[in-house]
C-alpha atoms as a PDB file:
ATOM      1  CA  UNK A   1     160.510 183.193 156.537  1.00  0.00           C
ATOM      2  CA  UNK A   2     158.017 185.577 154.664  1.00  0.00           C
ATOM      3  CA  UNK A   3     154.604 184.947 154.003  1.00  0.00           C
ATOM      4  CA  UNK A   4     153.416 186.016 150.205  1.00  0.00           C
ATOM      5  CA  UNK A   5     150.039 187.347 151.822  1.00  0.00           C
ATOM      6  CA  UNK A   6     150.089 188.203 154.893  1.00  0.00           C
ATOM      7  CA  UNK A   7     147.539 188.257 157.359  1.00  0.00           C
ATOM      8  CA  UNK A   8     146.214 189.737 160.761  1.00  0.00           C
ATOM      9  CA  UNK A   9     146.263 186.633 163.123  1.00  0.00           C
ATOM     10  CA  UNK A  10     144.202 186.900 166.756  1.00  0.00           C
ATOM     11  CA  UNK A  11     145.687 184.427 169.082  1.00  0.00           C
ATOM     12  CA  UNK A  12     144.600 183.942 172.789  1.00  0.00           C
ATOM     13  CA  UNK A  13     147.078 183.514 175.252  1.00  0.00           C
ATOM     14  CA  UNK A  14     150.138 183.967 173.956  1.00  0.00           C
ATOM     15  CA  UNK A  15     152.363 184.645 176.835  1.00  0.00           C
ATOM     16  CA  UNK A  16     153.201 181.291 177.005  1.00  0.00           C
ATOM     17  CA  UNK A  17     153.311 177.470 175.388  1.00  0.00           C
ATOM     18  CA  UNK A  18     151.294 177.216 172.593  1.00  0.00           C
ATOM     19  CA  UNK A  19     150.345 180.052 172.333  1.00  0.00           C
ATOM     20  CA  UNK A  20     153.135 181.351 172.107  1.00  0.00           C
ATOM     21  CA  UNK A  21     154.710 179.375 169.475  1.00  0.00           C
ATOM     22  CA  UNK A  22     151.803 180.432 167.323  1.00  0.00           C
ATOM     23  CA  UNK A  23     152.224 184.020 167.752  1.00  0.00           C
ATOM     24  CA  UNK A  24     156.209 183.681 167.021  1.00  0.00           C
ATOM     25  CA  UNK A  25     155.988 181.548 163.873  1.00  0.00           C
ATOM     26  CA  UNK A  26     152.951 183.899 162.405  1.00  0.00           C
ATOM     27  CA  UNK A  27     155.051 186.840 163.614  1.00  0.00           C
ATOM     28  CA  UNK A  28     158.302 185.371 161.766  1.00  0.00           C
ATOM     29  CA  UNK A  29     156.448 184.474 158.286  1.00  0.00           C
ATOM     30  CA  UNK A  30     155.388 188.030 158.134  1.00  0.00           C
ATOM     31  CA  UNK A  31     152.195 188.385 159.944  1.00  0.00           C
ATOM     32  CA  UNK A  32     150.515 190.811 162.361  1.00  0.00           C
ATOM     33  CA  UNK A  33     149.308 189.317 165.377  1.00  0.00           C
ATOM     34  CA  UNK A  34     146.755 190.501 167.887  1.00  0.00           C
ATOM     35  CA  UNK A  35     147.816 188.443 171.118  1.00  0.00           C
ATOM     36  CA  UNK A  36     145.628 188.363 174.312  1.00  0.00           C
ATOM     37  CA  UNK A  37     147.467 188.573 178.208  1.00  0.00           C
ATOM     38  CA  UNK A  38     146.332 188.846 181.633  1.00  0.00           C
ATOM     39  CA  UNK A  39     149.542 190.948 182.526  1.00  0.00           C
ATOM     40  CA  UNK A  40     150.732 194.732 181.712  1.00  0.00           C
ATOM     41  CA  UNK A  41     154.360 192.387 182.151  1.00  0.00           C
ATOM     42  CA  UNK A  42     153.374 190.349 179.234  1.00  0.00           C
ATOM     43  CA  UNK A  43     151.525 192.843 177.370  1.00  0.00           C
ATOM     44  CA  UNK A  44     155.022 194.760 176.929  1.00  0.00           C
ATOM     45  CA  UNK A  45     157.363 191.674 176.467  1.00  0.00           C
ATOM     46  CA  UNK A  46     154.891 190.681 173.590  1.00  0.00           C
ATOM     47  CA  UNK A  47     154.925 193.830 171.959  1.00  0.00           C
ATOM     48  CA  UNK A  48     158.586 193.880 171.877  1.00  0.00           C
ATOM     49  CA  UNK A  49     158.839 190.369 169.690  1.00  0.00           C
ATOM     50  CA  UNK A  50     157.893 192.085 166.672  1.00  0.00           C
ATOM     51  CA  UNK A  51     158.128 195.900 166.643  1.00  0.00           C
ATOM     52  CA  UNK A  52     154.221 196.864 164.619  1.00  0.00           C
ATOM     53  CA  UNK A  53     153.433 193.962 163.885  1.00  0.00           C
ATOM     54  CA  UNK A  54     152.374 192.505 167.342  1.00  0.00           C
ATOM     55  CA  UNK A  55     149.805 193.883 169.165  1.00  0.00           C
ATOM     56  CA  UNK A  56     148.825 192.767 173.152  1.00  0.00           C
ATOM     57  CA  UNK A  57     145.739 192.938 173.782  1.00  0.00           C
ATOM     58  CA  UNK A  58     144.769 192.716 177.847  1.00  0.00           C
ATOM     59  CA  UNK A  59     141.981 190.609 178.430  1.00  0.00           C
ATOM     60  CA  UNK A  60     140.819 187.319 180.465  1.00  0.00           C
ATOM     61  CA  UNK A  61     138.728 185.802 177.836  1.00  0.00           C
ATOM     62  CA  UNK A  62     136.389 184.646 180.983  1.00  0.00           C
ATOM     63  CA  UNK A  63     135.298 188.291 181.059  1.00  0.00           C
ATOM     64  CA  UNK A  64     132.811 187.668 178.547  1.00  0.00           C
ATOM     65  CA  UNK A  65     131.081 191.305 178.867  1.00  0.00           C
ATOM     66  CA  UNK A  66     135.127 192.988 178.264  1.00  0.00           C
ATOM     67  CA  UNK A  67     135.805 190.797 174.983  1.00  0.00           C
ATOM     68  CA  UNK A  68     133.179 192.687 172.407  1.00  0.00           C
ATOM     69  CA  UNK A  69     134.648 195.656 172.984  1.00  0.00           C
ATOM     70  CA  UNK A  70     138.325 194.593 172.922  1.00  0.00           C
ATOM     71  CA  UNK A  71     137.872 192.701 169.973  1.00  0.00           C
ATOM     72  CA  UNK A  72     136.246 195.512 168.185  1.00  0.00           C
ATOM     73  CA  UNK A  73     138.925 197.605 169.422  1.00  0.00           C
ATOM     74  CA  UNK A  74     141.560 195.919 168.424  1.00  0.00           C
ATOM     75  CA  UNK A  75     139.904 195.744 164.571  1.00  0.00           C
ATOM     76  CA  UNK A  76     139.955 199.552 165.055  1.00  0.00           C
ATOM     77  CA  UNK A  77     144.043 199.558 166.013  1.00  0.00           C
ATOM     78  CA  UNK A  78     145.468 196.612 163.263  1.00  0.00           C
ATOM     79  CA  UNK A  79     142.565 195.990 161.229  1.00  0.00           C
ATOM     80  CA  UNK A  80     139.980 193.192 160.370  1.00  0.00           C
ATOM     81  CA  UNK A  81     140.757 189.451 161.968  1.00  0.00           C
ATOM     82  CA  UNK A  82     141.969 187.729 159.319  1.00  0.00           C
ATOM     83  CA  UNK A  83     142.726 184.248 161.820  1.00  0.00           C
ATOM     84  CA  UNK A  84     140.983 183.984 165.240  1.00  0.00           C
ATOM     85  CA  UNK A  85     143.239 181.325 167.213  1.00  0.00           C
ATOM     86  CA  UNK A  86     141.190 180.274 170.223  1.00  0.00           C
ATOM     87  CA  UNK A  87     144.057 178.801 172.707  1.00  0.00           C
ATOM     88  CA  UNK A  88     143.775 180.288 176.071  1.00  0.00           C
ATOM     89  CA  UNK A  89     142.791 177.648 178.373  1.00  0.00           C
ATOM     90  CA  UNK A  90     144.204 175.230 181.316  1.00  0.00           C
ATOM     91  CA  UNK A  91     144.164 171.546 182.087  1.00  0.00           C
ATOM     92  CA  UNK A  92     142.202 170.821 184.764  1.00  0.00           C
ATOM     93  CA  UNK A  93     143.289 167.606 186.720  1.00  0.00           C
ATOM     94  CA  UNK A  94     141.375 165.300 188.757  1.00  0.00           C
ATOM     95  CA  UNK A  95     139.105 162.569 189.893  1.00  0.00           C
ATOM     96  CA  UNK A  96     135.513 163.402 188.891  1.00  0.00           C
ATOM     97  CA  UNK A  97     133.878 162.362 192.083  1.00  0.00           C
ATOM     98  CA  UNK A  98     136.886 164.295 194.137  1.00  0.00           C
ATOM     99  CA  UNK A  99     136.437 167.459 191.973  1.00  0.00           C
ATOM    100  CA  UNK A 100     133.901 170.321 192.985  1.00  0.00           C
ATOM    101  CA  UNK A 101     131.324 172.086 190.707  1.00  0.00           C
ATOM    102  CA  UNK A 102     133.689 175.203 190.786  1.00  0.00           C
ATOM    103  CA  UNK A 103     136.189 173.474 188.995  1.00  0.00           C
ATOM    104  CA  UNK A 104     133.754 172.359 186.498  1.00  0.00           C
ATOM    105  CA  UNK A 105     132.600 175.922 186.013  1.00  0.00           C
ATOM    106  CA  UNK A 106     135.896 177.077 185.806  1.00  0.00           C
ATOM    107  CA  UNK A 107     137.280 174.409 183.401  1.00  0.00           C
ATOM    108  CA  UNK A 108     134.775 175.694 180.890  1.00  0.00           C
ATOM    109  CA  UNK A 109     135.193 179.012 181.577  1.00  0.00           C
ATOM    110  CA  UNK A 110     138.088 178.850 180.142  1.00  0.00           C
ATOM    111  CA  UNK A 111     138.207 176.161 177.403  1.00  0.00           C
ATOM    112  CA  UNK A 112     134.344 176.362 176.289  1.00  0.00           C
ATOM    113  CA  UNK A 113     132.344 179.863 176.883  1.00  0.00           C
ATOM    114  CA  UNK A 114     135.893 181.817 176.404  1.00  0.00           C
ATOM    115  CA  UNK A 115     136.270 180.685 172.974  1.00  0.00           C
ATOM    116  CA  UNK A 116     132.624 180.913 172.283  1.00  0.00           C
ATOM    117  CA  UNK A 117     132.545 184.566 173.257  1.00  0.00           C
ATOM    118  CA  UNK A 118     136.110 185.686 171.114  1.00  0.00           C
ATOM    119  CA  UNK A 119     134.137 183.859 168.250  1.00  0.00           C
ATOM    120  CA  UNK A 120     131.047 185.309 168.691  1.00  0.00           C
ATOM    121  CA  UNK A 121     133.155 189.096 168.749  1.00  0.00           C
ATOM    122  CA  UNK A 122     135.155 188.362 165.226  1.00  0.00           C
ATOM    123  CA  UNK A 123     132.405 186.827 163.521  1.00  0.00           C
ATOM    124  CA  UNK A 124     130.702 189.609 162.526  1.00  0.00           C
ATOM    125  CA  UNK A 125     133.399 191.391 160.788  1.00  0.00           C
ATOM    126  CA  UNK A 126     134.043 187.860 158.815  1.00  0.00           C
ATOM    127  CA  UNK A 127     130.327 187.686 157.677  1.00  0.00           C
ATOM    128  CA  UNK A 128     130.817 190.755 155.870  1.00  0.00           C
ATOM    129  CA  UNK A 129     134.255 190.117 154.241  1.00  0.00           C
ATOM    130  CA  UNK A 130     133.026 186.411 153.745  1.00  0.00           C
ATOM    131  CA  UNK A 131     136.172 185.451 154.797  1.00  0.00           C
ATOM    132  CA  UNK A 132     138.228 184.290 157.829  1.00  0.00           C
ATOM    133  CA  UNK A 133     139.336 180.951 159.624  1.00  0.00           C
ATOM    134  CA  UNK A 134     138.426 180.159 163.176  1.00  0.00           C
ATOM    135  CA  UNK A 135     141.137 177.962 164.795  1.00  0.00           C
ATOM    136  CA  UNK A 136     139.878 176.514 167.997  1.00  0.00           C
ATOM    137  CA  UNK A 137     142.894 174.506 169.585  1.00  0.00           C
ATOM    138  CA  UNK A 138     140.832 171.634 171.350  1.00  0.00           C
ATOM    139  CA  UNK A 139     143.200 168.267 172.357  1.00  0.00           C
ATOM    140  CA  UNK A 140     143.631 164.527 171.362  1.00  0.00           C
ATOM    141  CA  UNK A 141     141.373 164.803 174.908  1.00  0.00           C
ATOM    142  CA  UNK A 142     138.629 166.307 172.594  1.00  0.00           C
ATOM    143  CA  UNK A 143     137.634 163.022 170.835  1.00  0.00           C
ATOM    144  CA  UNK A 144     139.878 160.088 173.210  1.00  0.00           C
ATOM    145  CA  UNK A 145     139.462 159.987 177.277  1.00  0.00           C
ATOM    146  CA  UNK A 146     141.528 159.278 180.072  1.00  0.00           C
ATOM    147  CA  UNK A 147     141.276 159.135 183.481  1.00  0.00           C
ATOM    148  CA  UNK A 148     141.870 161.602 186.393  1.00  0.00           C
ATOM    149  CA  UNK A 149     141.083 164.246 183.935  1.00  0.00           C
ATOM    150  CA  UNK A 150     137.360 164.114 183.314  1.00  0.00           C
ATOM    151  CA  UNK A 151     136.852 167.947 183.366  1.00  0.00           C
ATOM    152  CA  UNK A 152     139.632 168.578 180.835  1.00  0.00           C
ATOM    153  CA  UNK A 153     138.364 166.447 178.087  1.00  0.00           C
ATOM    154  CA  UNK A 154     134.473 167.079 178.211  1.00  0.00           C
ATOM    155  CA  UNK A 155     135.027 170.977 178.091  1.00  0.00           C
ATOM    156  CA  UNK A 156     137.434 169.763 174.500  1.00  0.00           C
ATOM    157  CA  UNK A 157     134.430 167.492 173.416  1.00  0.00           C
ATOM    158  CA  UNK A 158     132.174 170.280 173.760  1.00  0.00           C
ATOM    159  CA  UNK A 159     134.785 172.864 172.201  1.00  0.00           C
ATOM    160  CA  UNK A 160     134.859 170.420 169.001  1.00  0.00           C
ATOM    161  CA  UNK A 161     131.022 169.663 168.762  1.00  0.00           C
ATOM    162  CA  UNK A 162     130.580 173.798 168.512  1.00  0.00           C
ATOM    163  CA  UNK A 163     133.415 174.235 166.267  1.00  0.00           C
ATOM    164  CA  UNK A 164     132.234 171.101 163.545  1.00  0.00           C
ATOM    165  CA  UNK A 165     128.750 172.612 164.117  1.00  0.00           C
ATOM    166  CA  UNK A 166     130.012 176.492 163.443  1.00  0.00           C
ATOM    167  CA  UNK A 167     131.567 174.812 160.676  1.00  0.00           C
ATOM    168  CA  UNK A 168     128.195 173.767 158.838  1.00  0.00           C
ATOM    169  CA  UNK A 169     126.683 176.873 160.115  1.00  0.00           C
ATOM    170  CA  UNK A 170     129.280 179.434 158.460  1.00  0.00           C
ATOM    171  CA  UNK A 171     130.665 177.611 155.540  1.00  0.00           C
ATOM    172  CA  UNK A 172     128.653 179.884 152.905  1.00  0.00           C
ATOM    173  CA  UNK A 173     130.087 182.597 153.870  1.00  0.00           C
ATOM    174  CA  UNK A 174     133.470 181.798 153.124  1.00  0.00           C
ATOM    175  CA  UNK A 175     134.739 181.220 156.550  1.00  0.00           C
ATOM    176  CA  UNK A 176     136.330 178.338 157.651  1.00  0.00           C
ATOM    177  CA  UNK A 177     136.367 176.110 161.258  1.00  0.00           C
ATOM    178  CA  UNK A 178     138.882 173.717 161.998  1.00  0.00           C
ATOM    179  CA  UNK A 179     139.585 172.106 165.620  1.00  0.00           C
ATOM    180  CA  UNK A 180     142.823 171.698 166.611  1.00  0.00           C
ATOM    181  CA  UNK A 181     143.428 168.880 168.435  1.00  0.00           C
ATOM    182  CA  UNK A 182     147.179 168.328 169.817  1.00  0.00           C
ATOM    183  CA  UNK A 183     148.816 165.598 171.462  1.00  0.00           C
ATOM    184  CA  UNK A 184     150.891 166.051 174.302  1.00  0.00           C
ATOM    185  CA  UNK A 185     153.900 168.916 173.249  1.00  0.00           C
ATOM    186  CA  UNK A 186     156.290 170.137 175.301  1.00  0.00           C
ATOM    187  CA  UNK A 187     154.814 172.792 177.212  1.00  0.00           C
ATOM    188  CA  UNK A 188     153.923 173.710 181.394  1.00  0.00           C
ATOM    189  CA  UNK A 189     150.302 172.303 180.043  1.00  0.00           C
ATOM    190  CA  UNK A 190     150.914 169.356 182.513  1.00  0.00           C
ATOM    191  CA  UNK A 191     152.764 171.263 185.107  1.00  0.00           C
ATOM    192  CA  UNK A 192     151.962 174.765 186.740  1.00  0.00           C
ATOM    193  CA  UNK A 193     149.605 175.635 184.656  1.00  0.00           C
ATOM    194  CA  UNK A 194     147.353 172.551 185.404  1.00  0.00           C
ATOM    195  CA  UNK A 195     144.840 172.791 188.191  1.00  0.00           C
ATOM    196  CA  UNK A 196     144.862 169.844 190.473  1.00  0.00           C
ATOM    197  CA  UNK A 197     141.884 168.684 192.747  1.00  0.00           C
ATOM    198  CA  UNK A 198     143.583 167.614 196.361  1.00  0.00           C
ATOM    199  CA  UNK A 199     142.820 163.628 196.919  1.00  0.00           C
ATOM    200  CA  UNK A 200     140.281 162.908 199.211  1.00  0.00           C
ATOM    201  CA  UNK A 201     138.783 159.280 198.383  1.00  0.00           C
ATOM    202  CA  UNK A 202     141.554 156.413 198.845  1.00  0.00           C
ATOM    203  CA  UNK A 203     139.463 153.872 196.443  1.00  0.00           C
ATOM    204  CA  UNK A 204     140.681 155.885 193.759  1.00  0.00           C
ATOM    205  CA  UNK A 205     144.483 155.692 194.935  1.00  0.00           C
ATOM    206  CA  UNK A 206     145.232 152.326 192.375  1.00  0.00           C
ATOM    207  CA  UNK A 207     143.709 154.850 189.492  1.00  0.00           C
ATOM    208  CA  UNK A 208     144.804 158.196 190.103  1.00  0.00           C
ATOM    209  CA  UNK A 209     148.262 157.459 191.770  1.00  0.00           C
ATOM    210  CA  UNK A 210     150.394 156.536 188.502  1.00  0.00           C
ATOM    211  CA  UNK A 211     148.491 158.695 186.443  1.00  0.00           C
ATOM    212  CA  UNK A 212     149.381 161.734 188.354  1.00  0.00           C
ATOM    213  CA  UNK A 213     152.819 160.805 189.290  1.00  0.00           C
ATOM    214  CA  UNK A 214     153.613 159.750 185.880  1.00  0.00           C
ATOM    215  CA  UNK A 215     151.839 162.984 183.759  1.00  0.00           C
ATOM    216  CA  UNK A 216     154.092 165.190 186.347  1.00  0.00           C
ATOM    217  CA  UNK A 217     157.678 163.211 185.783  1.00  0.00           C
ATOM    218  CA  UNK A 218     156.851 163.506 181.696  1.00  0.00           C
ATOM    219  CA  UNK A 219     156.471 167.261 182.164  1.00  0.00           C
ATOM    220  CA  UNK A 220     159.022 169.019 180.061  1.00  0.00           C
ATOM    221  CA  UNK A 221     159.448 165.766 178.361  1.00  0.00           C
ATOM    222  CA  UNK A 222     156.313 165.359 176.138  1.00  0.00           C
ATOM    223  CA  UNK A 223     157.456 164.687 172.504  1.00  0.00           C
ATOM    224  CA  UNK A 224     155.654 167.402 170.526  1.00  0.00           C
ATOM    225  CA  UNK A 225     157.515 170.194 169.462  1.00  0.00           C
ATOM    226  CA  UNK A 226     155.369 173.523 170.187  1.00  0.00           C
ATOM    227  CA  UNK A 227     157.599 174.912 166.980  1.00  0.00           C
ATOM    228  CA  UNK A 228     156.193 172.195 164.483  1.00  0.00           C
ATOM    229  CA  UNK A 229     152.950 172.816 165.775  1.00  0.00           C
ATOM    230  CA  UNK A 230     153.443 176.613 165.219  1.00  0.00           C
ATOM    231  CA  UNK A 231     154.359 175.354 161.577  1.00  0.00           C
ATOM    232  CA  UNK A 232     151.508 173.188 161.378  1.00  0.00           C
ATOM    233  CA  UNK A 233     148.959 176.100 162.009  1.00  0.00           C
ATOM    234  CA  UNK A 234     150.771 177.974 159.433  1.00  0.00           C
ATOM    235  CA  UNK A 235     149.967 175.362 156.617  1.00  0.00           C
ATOM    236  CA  UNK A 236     146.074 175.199 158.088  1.00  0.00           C
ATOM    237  CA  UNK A 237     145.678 178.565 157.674  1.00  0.00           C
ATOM    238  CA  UNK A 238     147.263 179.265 154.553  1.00  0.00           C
ATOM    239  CA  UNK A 239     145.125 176.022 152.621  1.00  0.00           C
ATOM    240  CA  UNK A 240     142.438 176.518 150.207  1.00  0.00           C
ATOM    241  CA  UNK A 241     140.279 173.589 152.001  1.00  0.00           C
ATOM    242  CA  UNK A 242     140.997 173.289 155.627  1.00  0.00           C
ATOM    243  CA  UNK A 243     140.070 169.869 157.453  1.00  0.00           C
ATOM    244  CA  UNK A 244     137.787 170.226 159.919  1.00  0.00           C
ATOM    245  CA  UNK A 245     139.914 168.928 162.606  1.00  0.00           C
ATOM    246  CA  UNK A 246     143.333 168.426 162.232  1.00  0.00           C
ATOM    247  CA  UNK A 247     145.267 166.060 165.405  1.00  0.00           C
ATOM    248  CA  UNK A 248     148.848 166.949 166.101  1.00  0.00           C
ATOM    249  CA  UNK A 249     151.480 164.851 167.233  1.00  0.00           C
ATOM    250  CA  UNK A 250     152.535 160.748 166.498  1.00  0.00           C
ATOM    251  CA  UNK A 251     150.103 159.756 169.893  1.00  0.00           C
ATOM    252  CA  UNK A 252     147.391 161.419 169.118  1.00  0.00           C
ATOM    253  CA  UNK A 253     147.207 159.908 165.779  1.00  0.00           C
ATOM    254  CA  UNK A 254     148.001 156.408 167.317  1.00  0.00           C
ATOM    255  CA  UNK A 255     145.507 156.801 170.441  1.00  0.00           C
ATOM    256  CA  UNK A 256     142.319 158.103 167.976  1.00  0.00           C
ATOM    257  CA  UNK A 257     143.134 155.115 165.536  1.00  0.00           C
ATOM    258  CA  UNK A 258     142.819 152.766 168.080  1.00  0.00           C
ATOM    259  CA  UNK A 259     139.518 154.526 169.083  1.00  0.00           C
ATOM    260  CA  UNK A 260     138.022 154.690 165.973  1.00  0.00           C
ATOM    261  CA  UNK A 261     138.842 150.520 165.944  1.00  0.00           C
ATOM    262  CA  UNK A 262     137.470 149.841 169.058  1.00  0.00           C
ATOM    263  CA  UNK A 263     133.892 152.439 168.149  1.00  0.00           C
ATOM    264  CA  UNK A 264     133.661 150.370 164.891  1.00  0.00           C
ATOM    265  CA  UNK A 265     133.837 147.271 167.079  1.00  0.00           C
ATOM    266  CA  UNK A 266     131.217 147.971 169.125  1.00  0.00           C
ATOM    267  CA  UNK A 267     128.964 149.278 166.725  1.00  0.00           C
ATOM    268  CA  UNK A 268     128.939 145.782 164.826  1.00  0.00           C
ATOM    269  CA  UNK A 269     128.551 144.068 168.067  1.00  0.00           C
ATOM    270  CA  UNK A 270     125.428 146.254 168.682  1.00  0.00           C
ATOM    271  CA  UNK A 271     124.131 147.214 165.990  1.00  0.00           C
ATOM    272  CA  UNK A 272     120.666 144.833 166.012  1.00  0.00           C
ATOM    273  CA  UNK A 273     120.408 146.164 169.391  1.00  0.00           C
ATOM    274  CA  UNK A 274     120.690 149.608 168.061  1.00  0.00           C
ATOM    275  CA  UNK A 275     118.222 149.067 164.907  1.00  0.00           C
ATOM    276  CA  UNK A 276     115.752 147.192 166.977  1.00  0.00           C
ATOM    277  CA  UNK A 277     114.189 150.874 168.512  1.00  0.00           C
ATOM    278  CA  UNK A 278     112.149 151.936 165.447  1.00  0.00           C
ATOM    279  CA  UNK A 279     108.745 151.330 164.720  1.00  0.00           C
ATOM    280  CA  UNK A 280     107.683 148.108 163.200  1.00  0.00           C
ATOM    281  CA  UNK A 281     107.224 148.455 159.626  1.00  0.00           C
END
């Protein structure tokens, strides 16, 4: 598969799951893609997937002083970011009132002011082609909830409120924001690469229990395809009028439906309440 105008894709963490999809399926339809790693191990095995075409870049996006300067030099080595994929990130699982500040910090570390800071380094050079397309791969967990992983989704909710916000902020100069929001796909999202808090408070046991034991036996087994995803990002990026988000997979459709029901529910059911706060004409 060739792509009729190729482009210069930069993708965080590509070494694995997502991630890595992307990189392949941009790197099969033609592109060049600048991939971030934390490893010299998978700096090398990325470069050999596509022989000039794909570039590693080292770099922990959560060294925030490191990415101007990588960024820039990277637009030095391949050329101007065409497609800024912000993936790198980790699921962070646990009971809020079990989980430390730390692993708040670190959650958004990662998901939140990592992403922030890679956009913050290409968006200059997009100004002044006014052009480019910021990708920031949020979840279903971005705009639904669900227990035991409190963290997780408000550093997504936060990643999506910047990126429709970007959106408005951007938009004249020809560059485009969409949040990616996937379901759950078959990657080690849900299984070494989450973080889990140790239990420590048995009142949570009837909550937590199932949930964790049942997100680790459906590890490996989530119904997503990382390849149709890869596909998916393909047809974002190459449309004329992006959506502003764009949800990914059968459940997350299903679970944000049923959300959007039950917010238009309550909104009827307080509304009076709601328009009672203004001052009395």
């Amino acid at each position: 598969m060739t792509s009729a105008s190729p482009k210069t894709f930069l993708i965080t963490g590509v070494s694995s799951g997502l991630g890595r999809a992307f990189a392949e399926a941009a790197l099969e339809a033609g592109h060049s893609v600048v991939g971030t790693v934390r490893r010299e191990s998978d700096a090398d095995a990325f470069a050999a997937m596509a022989g000039g075409r794909a570039h590693p870049l080292l770099l922990d996006v959560t060294d925030y002083d490191a990415v101007p300067d990588a960024v820039a030099d990277a637009q030095k080595r391949v050329g101007p970011v065409d497609v800024l994929v912000n993936n790198a990130g980790y699921g962070h699982e646990g009971i809020m009132e079990e989980s430390s500040m730390d692993d708040l910090q670190r959650q958004f570390a990662a998901n939140v002011f990592g992403a922030v800071a890679m956009t913050k380094a290409a968006l200059p050079t997009m100004r002044e082609r006014r052009r480019g397309h910021i990708v920031n791969v949020t979840s279903m967990g971005g705009f639904i909830t669900m227990p035991g992983i409190s963290f997780y989704c408000g550093s997504k909710f936060a990643l999506e409120g910047i990126s429709e916000a970007l959106g408005k902020e951007v938009a004249s100069f020809g560059i485009r924001v969409t949040a990616l929001a996937p379901g759950q796909f078959r990657t080690d999202w849900a299984g070494r690469s989450m973080d889990r808090t140790a239990r420590s408070i048995a009142d949570y046991d009837s909550v937590m229990g199932p949930i964790r034991a049942g997100r680790q036996q459906k590890s490996g087994q989530q119904p997503g395809d990382p390849a149709k995803a890869a596909r998916a990002l393909l047809t974002l990026v190459d449309s004329p009028e992006p959506p502003v988000r764009l949800f990914l997979g059968d459940d997350a459709l299903g679970l944000v439906g049923t959300k959007l029901d039950s917010m238009r529910a309550e909104l009827a059911e307080w509304e009076a309440l709601s328009r009672s706060t203004g001052f009395a004409a």
